[in-house]
C-alpha atoms as a PDB file:
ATOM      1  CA  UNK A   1     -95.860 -93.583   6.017  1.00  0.00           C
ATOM      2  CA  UNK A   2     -96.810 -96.795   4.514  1.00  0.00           C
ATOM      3  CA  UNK A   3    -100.149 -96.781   6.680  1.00  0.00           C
ATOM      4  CA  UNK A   4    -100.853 -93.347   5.775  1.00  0.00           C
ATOM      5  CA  UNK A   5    -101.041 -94.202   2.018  1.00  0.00           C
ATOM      6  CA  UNK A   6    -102.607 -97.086   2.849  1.00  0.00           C
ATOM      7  CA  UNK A   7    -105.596 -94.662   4.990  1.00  0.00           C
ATOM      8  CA  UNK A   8    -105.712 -92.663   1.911  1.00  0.00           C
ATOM      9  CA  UNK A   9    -106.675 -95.446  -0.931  1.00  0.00           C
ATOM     10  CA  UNK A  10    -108.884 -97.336   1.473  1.00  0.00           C
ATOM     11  CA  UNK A  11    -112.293 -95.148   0.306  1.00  0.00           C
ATOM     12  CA  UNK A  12    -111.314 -97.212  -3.076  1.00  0.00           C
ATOM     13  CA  UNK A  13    -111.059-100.487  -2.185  1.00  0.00           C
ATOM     14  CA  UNK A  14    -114.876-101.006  -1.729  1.00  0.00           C
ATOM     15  CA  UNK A  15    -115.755-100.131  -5.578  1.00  0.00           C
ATOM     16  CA  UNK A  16    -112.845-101.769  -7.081  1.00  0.00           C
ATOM     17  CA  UNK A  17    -113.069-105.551  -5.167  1.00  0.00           C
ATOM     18  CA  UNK A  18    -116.944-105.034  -6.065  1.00  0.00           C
ATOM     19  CA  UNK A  19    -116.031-104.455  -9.517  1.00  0.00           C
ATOM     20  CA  UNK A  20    -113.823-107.106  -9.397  1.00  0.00           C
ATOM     21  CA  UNK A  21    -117.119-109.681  -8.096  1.00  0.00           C
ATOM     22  CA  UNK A  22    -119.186-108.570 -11.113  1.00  0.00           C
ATOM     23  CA  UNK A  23    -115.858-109.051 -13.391  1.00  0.00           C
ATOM     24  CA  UNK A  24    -116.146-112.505 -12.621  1.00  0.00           C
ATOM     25  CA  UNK A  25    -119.654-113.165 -13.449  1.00  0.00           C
ATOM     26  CA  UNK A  26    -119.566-111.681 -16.314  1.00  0.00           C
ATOM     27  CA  UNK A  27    -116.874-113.598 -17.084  1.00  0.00           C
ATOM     28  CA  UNK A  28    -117.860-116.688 -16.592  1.00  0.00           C
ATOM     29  CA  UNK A  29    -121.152-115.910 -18.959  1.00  0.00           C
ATOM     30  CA  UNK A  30    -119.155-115.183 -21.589  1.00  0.00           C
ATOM     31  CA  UNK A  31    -117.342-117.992 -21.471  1.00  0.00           C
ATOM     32  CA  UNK A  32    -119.992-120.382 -21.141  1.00  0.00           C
ATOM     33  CA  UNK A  33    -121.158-118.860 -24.354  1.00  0.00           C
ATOM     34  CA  UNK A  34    -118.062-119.590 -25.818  1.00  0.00           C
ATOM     35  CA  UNK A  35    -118.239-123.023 -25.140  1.00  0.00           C
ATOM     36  CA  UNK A  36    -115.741-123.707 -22.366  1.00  0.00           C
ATOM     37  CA  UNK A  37    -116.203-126.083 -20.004  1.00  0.00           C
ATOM     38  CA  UNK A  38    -118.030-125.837 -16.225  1.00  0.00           C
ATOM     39  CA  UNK A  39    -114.552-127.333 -15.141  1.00  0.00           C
ATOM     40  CA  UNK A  40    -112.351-124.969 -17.343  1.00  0.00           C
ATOM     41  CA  UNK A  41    -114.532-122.265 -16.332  1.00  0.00           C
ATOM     42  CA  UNK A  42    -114.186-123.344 -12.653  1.00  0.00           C
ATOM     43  CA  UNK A  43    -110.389-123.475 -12.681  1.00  0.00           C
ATOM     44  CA  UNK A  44    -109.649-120.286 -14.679  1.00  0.00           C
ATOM     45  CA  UNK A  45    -108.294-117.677 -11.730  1.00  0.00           C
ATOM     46  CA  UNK A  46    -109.870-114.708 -12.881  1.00  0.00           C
ATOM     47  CA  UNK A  47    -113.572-116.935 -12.682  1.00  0.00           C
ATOM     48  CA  UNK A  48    -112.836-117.083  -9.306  1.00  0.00           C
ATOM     49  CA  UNK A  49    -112.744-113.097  -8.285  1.00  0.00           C
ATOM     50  CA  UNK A  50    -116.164-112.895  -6.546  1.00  0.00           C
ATOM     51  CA  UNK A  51    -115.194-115.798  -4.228  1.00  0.00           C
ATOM     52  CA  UNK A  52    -111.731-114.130  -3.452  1.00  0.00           C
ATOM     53  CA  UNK A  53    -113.532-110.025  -3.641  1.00  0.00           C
ATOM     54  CA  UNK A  54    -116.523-111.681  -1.101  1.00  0.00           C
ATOM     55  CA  UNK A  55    -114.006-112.249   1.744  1.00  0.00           C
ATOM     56  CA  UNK A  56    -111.365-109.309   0.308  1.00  0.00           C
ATOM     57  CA  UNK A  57    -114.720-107.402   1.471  1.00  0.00           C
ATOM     58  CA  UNK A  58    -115.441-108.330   4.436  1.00  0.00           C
ATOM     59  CA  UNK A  59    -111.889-108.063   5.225  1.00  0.00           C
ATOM     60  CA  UNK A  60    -112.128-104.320   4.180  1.00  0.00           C
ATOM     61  CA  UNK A  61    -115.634-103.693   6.229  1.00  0.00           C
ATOM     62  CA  UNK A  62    -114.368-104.864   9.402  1.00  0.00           C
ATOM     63  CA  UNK A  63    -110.973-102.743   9.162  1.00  0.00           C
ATOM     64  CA  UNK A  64    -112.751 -99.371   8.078  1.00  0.00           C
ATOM     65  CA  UNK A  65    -116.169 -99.779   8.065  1.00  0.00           C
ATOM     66  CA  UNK A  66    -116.944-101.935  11.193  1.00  0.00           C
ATOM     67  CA  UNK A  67    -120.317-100.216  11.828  1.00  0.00           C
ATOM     68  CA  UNK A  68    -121.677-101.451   8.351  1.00  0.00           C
ATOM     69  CA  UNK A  69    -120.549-105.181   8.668  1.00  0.00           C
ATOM     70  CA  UNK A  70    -124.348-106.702   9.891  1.00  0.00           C
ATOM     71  CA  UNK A  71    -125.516-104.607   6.804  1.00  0.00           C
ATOM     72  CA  UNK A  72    -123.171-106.019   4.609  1.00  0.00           C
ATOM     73  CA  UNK A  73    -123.872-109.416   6.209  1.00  0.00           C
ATOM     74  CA  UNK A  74    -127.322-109.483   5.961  1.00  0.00           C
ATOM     75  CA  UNK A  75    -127.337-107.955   2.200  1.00  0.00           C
ATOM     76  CA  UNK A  76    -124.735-110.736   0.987  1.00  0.00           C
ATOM     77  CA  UNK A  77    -127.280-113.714   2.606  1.00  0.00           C
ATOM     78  CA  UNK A  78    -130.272-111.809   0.946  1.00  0.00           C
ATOM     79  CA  UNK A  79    -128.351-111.694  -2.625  1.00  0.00           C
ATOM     80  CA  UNK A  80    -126.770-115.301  -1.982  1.00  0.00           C
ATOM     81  CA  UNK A  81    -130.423-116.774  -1.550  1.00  0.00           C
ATOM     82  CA  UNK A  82    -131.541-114.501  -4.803  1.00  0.00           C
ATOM     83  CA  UNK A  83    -128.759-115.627  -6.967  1.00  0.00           C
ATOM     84  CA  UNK A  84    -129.008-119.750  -5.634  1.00  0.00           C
ATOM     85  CA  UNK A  85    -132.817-119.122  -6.727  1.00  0.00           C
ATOM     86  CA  UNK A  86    -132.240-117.876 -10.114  1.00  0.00           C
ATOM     87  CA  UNK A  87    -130.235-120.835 -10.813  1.00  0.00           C
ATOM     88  CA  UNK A  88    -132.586-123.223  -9.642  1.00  0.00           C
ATOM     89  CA  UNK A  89    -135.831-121.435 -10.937  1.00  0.00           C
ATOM     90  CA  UNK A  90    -134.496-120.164 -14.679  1.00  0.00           C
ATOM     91  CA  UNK A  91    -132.552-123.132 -15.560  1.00  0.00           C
ATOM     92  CA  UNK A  92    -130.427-121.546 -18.025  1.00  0.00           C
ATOM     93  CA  UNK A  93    -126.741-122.622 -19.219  1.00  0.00           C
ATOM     94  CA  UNK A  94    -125.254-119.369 -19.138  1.00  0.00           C
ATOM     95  CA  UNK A  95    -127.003-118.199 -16.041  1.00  0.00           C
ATOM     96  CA  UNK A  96    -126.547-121.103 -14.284  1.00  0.00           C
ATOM     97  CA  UNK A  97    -122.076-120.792 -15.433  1.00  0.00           C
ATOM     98  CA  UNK A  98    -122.262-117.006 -14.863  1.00  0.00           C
ATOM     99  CA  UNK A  99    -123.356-117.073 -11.224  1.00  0.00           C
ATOM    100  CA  UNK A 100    -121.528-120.833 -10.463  1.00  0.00           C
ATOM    101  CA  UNK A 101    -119.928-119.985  -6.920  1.00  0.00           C
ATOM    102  CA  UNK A 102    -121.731-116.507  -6.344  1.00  0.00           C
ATOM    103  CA  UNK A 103    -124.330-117.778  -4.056  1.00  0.00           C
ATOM    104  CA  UNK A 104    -122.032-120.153  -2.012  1.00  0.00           C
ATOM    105  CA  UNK A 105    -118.883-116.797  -1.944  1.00  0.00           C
ATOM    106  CA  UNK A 106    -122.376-114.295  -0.542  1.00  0.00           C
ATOM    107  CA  UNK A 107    -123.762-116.823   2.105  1.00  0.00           C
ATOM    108  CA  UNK A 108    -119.825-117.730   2.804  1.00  0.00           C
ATOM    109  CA  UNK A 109    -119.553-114.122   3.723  1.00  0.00           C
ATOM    110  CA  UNK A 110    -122.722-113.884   6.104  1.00  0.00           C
ATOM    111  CA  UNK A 111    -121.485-117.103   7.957  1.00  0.00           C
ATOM    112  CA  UNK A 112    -117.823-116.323   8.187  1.00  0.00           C
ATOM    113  CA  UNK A 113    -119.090-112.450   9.416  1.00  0.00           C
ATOM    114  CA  UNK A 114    -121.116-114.343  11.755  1.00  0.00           C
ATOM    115  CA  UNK A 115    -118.499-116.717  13.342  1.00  0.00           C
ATOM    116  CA  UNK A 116    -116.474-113.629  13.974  1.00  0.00           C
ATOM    117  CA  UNK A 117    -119.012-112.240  16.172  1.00  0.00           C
ATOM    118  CA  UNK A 118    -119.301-115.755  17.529  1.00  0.00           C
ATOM    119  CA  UNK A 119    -122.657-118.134  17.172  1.00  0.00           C
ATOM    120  CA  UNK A 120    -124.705-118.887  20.208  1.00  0.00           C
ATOM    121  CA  UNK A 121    -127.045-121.563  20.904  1.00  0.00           C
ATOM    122  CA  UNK A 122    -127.343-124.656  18.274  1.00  0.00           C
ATOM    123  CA  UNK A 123    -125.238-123.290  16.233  1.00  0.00           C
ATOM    124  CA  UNK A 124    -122.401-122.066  18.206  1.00  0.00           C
ATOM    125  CA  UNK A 125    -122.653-125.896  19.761  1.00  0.00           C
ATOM    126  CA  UNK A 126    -122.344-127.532  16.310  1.00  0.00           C
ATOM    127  CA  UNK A 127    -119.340-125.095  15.695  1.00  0.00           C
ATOM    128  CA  UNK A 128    -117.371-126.239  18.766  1.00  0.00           C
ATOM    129  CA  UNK A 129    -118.074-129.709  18.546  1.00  0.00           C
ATOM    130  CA  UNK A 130    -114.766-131.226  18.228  1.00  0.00           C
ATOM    131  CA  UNK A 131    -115.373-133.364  15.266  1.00  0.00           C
ATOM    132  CA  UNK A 132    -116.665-129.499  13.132  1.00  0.00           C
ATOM    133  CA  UNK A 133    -113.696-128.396  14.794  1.00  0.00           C
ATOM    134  CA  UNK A 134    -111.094-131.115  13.035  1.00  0.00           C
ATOM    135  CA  UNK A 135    -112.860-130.895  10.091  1.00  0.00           C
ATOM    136  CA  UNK A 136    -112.452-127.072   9.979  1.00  0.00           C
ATOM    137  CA  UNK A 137    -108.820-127.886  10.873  1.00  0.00           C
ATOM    138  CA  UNK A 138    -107.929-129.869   7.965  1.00  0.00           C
ATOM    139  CA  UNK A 139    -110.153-128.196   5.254  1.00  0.00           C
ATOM    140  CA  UNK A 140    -107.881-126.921   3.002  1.00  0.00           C
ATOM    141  CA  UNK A 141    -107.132-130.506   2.126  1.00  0.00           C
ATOM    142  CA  UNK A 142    -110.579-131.459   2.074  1.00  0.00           C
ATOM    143  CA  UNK A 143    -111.140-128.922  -0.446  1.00  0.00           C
ATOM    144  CA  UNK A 144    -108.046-129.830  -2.364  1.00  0.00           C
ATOM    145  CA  UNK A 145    -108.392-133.694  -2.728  1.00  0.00           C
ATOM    146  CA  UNK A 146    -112.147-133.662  -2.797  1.00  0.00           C
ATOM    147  CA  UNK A 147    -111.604-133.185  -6.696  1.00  0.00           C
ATOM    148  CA  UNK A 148    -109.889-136.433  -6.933  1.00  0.00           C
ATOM    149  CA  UNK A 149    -111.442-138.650  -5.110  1.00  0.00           C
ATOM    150  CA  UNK A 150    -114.294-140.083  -7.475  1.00  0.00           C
ATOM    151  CA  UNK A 151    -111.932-140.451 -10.208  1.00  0.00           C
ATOM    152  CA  UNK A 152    -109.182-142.305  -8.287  1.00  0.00           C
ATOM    153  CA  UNK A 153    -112.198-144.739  -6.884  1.00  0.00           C
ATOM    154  CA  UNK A 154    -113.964-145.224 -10.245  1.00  0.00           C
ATOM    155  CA  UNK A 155    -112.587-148.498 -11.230  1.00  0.00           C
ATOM    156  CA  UNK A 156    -113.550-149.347  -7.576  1.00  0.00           C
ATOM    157  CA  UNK A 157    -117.433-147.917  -8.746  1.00  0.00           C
ATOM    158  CA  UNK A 158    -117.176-149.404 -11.555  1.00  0.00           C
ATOM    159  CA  UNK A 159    -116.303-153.336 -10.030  1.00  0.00           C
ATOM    160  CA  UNK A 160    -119.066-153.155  -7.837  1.00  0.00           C
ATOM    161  CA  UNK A 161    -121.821-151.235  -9.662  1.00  0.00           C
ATOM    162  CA  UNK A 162    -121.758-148.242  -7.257  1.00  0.00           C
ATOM    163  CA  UNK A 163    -123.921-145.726  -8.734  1.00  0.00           C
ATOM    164  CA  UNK A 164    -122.005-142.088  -9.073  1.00  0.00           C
ATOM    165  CA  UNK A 165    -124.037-139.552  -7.466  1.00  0.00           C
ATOM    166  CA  UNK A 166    -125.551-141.957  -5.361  1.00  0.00           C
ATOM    167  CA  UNK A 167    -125.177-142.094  -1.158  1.00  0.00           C
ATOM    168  CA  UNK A 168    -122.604-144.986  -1.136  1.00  0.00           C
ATOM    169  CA  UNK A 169    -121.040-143.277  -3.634  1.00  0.00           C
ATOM    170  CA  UNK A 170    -120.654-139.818  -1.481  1.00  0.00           C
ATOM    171  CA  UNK A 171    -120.219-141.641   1.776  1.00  0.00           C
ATOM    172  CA  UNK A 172    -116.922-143.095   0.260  1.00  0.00           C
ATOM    173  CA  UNK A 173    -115.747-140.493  -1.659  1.00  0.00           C
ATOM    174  CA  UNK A 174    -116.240-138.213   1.951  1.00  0.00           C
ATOM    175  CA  UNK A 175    -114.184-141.143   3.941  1.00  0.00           C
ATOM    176  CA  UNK A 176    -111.521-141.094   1.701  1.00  0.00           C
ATOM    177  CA  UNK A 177    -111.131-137.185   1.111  1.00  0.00           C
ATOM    178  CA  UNK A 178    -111.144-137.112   5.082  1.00  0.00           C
ATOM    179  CA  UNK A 179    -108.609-139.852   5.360  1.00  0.00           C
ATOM    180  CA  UNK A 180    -106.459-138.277   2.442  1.00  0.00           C
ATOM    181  CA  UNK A 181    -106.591-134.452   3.931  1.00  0.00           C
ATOM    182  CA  UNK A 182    -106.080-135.987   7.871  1.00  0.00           C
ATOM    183  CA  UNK A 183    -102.922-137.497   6.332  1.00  0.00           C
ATOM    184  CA  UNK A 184    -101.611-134.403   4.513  1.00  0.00           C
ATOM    185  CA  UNK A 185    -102.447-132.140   7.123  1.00  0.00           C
ATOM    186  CA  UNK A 186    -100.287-134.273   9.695  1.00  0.00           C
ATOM    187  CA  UNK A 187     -97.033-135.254   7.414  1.00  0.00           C
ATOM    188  CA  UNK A 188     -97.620-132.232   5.108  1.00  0.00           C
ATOM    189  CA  UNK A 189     -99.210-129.202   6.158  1.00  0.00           C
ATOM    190  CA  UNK A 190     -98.644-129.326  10.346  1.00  0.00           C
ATOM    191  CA  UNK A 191     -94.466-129.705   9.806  1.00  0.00           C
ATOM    192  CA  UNK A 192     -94.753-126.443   7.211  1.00  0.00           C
ATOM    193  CA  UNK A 193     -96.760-124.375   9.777  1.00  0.00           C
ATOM    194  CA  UNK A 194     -94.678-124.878  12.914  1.00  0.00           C
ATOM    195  CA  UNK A 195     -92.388-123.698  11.128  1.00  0.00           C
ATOM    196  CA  UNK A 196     -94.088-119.713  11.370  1.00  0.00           C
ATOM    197  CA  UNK A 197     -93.153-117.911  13.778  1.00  0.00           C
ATOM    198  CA  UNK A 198     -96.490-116.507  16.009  1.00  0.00           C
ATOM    199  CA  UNK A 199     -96.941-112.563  14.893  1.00  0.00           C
ATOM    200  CA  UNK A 200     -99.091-109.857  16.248  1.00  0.00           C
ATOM    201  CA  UNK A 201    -101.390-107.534  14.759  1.00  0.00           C
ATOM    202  CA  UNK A 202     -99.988-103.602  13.754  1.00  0.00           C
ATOM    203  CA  UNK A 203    -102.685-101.921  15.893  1.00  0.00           C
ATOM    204  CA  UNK A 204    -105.681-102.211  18.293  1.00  0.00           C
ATOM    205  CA  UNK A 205    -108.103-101.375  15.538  1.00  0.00           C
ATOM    206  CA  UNK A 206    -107.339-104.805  14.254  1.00  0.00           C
ATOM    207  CA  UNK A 207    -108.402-106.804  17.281  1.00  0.00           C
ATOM    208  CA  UNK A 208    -106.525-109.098  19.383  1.00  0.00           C
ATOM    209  CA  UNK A 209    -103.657-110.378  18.569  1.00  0.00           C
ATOM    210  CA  UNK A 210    -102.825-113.213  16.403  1.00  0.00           C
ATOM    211  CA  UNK A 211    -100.790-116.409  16.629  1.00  0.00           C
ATOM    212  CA  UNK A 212    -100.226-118.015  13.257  1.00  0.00           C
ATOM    213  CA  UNK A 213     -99.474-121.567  14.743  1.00  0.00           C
ATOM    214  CA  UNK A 214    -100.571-125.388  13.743  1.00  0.00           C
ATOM    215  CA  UNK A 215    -102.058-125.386  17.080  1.00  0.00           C
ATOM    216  CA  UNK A 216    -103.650-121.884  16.988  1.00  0.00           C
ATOM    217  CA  UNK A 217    -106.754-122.227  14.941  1.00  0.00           C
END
């Protein structure tokens, strides 16, 4: 029964997760005008509804409409390479806070449609090389504590007149987020996910099955 509703309000999923992506940058524009913050823009959850919609919709292409997901790939790179060039070429404030993550949530979508169909060649090597593979492994936490890092190491900067911005500068910042999300994924993060039990998909229209393990990425 549940999956019978579910079959029924699918057709209006598309329109409302792509309303929700053009929510967001509108939102963020009229913030910006309103003087917040890039960072309080950033952090403010409903500023962040085209990078959750991009991969709620991909999510819903490859469930119902599997047929249309290289179209959908290939118009979220085209839009994601539109929207990064707007920013660079118009140089505006608002602009520039309105479509923040767009570009990087569109071309997310064409590469994360892509893996699923599996890269070949250069790519597919750089993918499966085991050092891309750890990093993908422990990204949440390289995501997470990337925030921190520079301001944790500035008095460090600061006593030895490391430039911010600058390639030492990144190079440490990147060692110590690694070192940082390495740790938390092995004390913190590991222990919680052994503790899931593995699960299967509902149906063969969802692919192979699944196992949500530590060791099952």
């Amino acid at each position: 029964m549940a999956a019978d509703r579910a079959l029924r309000t699918a057709p209006a999923l598309a329109p409302a997760i792509a309303c929700a992506i053009a929510l967001s940058i509108v939102l963020r524009g009229i913030l910006a005008r309103m003087g917040w913050t890039d960072f309080q823009i950033y952090v403010f959850t409903p500023d962040n509804f085209d990078t959750l919609g991009c991969g709620a919709l991909l999510a819903y292409f490859w469930v119902h409409r599997r047929d249309k997901v290289v179209a959908l790939r290939r118009t979220a790179f085209a839009a994601g390479v539109l929207a990064l060039a707007a920013m660079l070429l118009v140089r505006q404030p608002v602009l520039s806070a309105a479509l923040m993550a767009t570009p990087t949530a569109l071309i997310g979508l064409w590469f994360v449609a892509r893996a699923a169909e599996g890269f070949r060649g250069v790519m597919g090597f750089a993918m499966s090389f085991p050092p891309s593979v750890y990093l993908g492994r422990i990204s949440y936490g390289i995501y997470v504590y990337h925030f921190f890092a520079p301001a944790v190491l500035k008095p460090l900067f600061d006593r030895y007149h490391i430039r911010d911005g600058g390639v030492t500068f990144g190079l440490i910042c990147f060692g110590v987020t690694v070192s940082v999300a390495s740790l938390s994924w092995f004390v913190l993060e590991r222990p919680f996910l052994l503790l899931k039990p593995p699960f299967r998909s509902a149906g063969p229209s969802h692919g192979p099955a699944v196992l949500a393990g530590a060791d099952r990425d």
